[in-house]
C-alpha atoms as a PDB file:
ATOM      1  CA  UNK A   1       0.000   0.000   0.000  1.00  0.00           C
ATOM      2  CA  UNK A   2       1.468   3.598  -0.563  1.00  0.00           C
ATOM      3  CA  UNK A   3       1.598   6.236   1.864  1.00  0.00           C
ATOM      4  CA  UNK A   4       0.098  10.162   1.540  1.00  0.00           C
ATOM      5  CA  UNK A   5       3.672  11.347   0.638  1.00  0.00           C
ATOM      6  CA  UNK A   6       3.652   8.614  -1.844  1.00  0.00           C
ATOM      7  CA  UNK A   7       0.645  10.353  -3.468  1.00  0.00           C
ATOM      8  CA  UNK A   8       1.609  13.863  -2.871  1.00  0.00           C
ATOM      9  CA  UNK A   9       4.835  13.681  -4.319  1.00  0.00           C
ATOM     10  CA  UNK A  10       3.094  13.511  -7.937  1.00  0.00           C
ATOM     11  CA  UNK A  11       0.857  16.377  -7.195  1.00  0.00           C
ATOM     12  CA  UNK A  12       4.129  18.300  -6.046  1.00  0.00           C
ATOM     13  CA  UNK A  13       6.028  17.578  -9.150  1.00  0.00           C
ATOM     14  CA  UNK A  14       3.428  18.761 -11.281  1.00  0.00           C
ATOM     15  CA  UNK A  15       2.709  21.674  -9.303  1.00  0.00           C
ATOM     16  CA  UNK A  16       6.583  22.517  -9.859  1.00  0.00           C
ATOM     17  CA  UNK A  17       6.774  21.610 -13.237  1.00  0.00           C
ATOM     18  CA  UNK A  18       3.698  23.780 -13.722  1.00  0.00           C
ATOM     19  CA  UNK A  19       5.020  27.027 -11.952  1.00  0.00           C
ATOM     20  CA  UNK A  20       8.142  26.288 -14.229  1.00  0.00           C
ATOM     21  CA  UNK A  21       6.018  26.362 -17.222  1.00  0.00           C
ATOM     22  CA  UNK A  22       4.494  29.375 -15.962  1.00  0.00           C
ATOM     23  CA  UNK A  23       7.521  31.176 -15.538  1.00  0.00           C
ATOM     24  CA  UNK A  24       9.193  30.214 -19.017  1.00  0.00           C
ATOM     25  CA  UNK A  25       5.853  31.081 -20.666  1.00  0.00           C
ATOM     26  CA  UNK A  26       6.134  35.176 -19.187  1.00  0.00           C
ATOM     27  CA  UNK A  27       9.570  35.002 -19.749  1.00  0.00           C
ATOM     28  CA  UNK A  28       9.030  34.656 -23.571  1.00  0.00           C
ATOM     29  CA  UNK A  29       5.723  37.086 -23.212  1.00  0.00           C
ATOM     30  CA  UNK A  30       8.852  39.596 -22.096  1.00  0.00           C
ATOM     31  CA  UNK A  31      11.720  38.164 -24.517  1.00  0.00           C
ATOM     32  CA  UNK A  32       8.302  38.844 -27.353  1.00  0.00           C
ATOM     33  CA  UNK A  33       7.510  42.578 -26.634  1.00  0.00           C
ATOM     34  CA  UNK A  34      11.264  43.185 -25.723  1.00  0.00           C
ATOM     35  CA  UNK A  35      11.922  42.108 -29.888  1.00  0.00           C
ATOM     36  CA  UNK A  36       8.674  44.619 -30.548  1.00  0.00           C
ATOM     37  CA  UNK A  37       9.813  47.391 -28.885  1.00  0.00           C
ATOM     38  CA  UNK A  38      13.391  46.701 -30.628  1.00  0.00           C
ATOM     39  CA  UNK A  39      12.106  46.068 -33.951  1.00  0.00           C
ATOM     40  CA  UNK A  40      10.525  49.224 -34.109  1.00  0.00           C
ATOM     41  CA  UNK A  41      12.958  51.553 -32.530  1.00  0.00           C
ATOM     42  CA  UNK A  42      15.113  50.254 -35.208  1.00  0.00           C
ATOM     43  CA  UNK A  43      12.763  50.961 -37.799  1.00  0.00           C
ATOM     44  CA  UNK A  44      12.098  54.458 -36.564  1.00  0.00           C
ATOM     45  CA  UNK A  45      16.275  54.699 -36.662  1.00  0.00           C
ATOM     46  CA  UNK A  46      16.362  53.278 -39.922  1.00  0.00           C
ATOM     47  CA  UNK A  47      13.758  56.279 -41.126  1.00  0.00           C
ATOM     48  CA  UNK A  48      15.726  59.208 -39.610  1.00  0.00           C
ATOM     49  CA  UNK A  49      18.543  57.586 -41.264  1.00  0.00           C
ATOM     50  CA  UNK A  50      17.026  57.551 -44.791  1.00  0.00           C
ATOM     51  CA  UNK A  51      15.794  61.190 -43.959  1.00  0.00           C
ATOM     52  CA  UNK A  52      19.451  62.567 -43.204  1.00  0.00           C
ATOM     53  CA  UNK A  53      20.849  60.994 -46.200  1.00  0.00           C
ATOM     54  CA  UNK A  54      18.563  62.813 -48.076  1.00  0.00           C
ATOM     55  CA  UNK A  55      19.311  65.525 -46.446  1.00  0.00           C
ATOM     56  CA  UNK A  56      22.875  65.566 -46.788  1.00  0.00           C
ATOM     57  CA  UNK A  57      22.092  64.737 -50.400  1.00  0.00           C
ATOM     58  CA  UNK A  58      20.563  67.990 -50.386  1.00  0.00           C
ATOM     59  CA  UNK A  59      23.004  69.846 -49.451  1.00  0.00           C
ATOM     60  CA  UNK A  60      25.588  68.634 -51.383  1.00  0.00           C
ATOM     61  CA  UNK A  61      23.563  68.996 -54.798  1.00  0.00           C
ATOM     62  CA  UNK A  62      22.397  72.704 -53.085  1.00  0.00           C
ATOM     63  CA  UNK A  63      26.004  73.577 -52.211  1.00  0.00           C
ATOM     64  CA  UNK A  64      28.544  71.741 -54.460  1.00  0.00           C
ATOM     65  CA  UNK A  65      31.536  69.791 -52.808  1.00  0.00           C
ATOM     66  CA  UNK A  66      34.290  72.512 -54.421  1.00  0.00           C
ATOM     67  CA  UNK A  67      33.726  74.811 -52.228  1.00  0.00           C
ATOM     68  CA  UNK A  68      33.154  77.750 -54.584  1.00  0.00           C
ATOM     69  CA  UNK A  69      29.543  78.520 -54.601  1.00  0.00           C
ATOM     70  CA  UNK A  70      27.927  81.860 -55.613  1.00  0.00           C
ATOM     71  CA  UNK A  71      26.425  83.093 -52.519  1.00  0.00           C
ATOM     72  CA  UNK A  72      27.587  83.402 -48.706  1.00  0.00           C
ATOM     73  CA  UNK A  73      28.884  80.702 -46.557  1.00  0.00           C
ATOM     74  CA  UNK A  74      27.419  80.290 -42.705  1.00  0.00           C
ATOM     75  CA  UNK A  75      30.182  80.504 -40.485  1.00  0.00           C
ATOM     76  CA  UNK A  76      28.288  77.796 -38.744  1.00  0.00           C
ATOM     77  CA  UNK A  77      28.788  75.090 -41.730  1.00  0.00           C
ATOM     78  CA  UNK A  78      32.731  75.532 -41.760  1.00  0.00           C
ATOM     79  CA  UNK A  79      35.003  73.397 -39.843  1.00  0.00           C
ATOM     80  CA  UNK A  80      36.813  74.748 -37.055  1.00  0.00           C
ATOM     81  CA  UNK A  81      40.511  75.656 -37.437  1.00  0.00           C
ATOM     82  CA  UNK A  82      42.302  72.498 -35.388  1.00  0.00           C
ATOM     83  CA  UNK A  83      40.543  69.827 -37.912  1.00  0.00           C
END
């Protein structure tokens, strides 16, 4: 004949094996919106990305690389002295 701790030890396993469960199932509920949240900040990178190429595209076609364009320079858009 068993005894009770015979017959509770099942019932304990499970109970472990099913907080264990539990825990690896919120762990990849985490590990999932983590790779969301990621995925789109690097889509939102990739976009202001795009737009600065563009923008530096811009510029370039706007200002030519020789240096000798018609109207004034900014001050601002020259490099400092030491570089």
């Amino acid at each position: 004949m068993r005894s009770n701790s015979d017959m509770t030890e099942p019932t304990n396993h499970n109970t472990d094996t099913d907080q264990r469960l539990t825990d690896l199932e919120i762990k990849a509920s985490y590990a999932d919106d983590l790779l969301d949240t990621l995925n789109q900040l690097v889509a939102r990178q990739q976009e202001q990305i795009d737009l600065l190429l563009r923008e530096v595209s811009r510029l370039r076609q706007r200002g030519g690389d020789d240096g000798l364009s018609a109207g004034p320079r900014d001050p601002r858009d020259e490099l400092p002295p030491h570089y």
